[in-house]
C-alpha atoms as a PDB file:
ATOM      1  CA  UNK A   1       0.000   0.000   0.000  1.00  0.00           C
ATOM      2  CA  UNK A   2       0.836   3.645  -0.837  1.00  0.00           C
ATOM      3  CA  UNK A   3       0.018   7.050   0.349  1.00  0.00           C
ATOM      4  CA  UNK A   4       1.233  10.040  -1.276  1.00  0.00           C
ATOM      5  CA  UNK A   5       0.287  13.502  -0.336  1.00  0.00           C
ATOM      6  CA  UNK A   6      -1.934  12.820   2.410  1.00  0.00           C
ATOM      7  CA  UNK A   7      -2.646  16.160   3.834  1.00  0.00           C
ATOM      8  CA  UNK A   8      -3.029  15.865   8.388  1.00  0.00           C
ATOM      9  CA  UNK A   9      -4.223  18.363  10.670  1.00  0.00           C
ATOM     10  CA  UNK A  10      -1.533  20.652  11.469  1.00  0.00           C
ATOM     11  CA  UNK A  11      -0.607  21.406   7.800  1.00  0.00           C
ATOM     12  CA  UNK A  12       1.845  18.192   7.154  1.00  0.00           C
ATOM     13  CA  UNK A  13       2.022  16.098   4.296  1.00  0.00           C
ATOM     14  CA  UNK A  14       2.350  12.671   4.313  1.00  0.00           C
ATOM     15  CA  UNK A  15       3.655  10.128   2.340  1.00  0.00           C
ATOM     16  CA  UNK A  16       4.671   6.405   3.445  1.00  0.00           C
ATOM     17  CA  UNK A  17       4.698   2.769   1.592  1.00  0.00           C
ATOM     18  CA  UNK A  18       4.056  -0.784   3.655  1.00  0.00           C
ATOM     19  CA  UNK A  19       4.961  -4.148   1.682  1.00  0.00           C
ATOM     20  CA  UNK A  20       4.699  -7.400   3.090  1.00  0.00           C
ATOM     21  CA  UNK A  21       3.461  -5.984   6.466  1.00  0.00           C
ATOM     22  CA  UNK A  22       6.075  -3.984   7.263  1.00  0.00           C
ATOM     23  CA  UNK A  23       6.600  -0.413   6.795  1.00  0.00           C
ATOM     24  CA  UNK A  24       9.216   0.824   4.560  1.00  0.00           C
ATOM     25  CA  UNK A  25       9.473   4.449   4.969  1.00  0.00           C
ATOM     26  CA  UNK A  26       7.535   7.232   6.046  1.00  0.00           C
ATOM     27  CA  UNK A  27       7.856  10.804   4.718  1.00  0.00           C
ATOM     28  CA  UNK A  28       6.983  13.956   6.339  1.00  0.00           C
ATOM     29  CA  UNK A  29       6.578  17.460   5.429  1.00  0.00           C
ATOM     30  CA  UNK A  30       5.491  20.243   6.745  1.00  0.00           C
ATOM     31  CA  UNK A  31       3.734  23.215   4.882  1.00  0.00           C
ATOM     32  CA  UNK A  32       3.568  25.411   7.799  1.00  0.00           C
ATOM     33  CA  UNK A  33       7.385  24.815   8.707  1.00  0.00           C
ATOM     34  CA  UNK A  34       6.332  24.038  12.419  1.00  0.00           C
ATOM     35  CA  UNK A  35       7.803  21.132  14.205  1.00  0.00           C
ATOM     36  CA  UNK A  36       6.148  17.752  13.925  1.00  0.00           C
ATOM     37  CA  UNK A  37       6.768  14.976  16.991  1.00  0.00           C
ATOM     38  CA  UNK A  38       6.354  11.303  15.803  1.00  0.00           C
ATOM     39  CA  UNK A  39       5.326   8.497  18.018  1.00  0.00           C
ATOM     40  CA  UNK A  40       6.465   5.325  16.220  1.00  0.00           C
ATOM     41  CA  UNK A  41       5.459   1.592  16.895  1.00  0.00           C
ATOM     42  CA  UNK A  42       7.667   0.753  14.223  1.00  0.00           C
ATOM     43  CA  UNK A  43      10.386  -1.928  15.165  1.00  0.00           C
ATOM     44  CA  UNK A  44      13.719  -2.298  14.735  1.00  0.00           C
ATOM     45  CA  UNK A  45      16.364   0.793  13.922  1.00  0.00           C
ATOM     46  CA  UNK A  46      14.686   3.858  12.009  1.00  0.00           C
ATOM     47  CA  UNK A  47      16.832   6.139  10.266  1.00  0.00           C
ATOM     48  CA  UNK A  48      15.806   9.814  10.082  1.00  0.00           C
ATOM     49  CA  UNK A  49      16.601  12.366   7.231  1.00  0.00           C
ATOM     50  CA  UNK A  50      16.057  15.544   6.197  1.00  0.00           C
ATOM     51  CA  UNK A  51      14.914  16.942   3.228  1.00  0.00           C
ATOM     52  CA  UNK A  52      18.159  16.985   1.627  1.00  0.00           C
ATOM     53  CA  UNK A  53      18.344  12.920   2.407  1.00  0.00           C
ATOM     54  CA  UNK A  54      20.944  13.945   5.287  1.00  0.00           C
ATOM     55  CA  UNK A  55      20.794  12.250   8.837  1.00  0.00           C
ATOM     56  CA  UNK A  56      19.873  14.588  11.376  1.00  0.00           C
ATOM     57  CA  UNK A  57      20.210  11.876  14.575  1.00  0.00           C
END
């Protein structure tokens, strides 16, 4: 399954893929530029980028 563009409360855009019951990545933008906090249930190690495909942890 894919989502592309899914526009949330609190002006973010969201995009993510699952395959195989597992989530692959998850994209998120904001339109605002406020800060967005993500709760994950997602497990094993989860890399985190920026919008230049840069690691920010």
């Amino acid at each position: 399954m894919t989502v592309h563009g899914f526009r949330t409360q609190g002006a973010f855009l969201l995009s993510a893929v699952r395959e195989g019951g597992a989530t692959r990545w998850v994209r998120l933008a904001s339109e605002a530029g406020a800060p967005c906090v993500v709760r994950r249930g997602i497990a094993g190690p989860v890399e985190v980028r920026d919008a230049r495909g840069r690691r920010t942890e």
